[in-house]
Protein backbone atom coordinates (compact mmCIF):
# COMPACT_ATOMS: atom_id res chain seq x y z
CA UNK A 1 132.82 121.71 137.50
CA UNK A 2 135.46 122.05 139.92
CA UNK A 3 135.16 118.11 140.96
CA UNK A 4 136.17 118.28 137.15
CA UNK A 5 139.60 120.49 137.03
CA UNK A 6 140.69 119.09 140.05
CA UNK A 7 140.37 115.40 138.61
CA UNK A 8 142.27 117.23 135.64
CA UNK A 9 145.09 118.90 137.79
CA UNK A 10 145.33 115.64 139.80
CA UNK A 11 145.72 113.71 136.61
CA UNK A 12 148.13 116.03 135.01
CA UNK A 13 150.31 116.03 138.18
CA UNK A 14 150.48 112.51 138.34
CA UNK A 15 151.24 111.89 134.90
CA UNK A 16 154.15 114.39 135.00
CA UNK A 17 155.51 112.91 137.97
CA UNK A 18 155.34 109.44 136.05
CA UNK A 19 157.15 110.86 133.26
CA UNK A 20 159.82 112.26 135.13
CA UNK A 21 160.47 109.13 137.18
CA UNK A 22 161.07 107.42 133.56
CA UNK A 23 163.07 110.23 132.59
CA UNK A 24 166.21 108.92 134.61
CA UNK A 25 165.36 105.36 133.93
CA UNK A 26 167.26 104.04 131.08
CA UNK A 27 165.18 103.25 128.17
CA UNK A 28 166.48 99.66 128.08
CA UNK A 29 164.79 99.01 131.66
CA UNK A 30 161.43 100.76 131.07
CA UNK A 31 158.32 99.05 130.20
CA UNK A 32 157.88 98.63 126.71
CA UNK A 33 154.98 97.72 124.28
CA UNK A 34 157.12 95.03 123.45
CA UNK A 35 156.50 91.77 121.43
CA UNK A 36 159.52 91.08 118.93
CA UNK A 37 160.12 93.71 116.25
CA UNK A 38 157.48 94.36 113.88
CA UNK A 39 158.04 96.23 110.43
CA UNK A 40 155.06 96.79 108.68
CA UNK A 41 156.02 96.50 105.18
CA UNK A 42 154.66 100.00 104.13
CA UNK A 43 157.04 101.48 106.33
CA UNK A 44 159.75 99.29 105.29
CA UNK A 45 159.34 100.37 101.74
CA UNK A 46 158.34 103.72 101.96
CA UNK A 47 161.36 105.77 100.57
CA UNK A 48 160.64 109.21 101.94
CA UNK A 49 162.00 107.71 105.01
CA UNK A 50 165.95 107.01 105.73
CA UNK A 51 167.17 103.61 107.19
CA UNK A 52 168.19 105.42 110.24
CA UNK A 53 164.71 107.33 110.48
CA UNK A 54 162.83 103.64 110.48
CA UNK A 55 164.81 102.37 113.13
CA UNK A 56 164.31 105.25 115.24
CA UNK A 57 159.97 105.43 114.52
CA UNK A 58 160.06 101.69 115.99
CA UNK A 59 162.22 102.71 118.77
CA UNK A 60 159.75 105.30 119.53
CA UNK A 61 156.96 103.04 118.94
CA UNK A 62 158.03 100.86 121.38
CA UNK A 63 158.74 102.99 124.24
CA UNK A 64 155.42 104.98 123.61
CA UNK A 65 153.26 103.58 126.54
CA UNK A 66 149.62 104.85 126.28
CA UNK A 67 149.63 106.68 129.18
CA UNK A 68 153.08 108.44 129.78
CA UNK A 69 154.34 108.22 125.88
CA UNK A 70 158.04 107.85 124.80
CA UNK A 71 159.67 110.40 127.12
CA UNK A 72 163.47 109.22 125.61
CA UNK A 73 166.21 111.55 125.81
CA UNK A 74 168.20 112.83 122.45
CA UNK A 75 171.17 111.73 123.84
CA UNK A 76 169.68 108.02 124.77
CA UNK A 77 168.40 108.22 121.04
CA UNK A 78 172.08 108.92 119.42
CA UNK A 79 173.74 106.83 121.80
CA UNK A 80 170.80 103.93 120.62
CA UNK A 81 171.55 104.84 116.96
CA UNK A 82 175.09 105.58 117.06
CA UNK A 83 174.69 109.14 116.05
CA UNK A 84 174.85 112.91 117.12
CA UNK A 85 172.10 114.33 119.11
CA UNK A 86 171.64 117.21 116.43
CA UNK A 87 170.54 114.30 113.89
CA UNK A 88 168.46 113.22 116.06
CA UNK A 89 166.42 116.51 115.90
CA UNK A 90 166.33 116.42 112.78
CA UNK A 91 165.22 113.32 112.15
CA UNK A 92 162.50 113.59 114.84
CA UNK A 93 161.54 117.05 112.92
CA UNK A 94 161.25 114.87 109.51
CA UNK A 95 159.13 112.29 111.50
CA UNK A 96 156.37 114.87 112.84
CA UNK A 97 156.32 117.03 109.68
CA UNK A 98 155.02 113.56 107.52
CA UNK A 99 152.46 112.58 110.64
CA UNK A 100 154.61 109.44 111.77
CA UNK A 101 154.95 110.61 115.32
CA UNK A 102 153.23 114.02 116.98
CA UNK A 103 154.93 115.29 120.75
CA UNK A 104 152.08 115.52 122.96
CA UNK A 105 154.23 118.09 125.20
CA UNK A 106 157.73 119.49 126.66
CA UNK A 107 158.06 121.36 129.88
CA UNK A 108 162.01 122.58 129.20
CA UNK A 109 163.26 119.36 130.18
CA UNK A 110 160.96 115.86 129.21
CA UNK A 111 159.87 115.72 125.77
CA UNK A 112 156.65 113.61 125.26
CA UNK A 113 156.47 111.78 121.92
CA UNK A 114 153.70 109.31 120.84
CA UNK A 115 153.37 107.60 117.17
CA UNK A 116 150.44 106.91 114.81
CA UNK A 117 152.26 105.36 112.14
CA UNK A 118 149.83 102.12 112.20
CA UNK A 119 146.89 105.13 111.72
CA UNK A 120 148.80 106.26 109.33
CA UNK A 121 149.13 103.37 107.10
CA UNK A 122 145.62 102.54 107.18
CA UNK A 123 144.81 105.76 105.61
CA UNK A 124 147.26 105.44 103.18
CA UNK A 125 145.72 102.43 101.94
CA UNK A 126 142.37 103.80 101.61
CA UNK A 127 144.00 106.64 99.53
């Protein structure tokens, strides 16, 4: 069992010393899951959702990597939007509380955010 929690610890270090490398990396120079801009068309028309709020879930989306998750700042995210970093919260808030995007942690200083929008939809449709 111990061969176990140290695998853990070791994995939990190195991820959180992955995250915070990216976490001084701009966003426009870290890898993406990138492959053109793709709006699936329940998002685009679902109107519990702002403009703004759509552009930021793909923005999210994209810099979600599987392992270390979209670890963008609030201030990146305005500055990307052309807004204030308080509507950012909020927006982000909005996002979690209708299951578009969940944070996975925060230590005080990197947020980790991942989406399941695409989940999402499909279970919408099945509804």
């Amino acid at each position: 069992m111990d061969e176990a929690n140290n695998h853990t610890k070791n994995l939990n270090e190195w991820l959180k010393k992955e995250r915070e490398k990216y976490r001084n990396v701009p966003p426009k120079e870290q890898k993406r899951k990138w492959a053109g801009l793709w709006f699936p068309k329940e998002l685009w028309f679902d109107e519990k959702l702002e403009p703004t709020e759509k552009i930021l879930l793909l923005e999210i989306n994209s810099l979600d990597t599987e392992k270390l998750g979209c670890v963008a700042s609030n201030e990146y995210l305005a500055k990307f939007l052309g807004t204030k970093e308080r509507q950012i919260r909020t927006y982000i808030q909005r996002l979690k509380k209708m299951g578009y995007i969940y944070q996975e942690s925060f230590d005080g200083r990197t947020r980790v955010l991942h989406t399941f929008f695409k989940d999402k939809l499909k279970q919408e449709k099945k509804d």
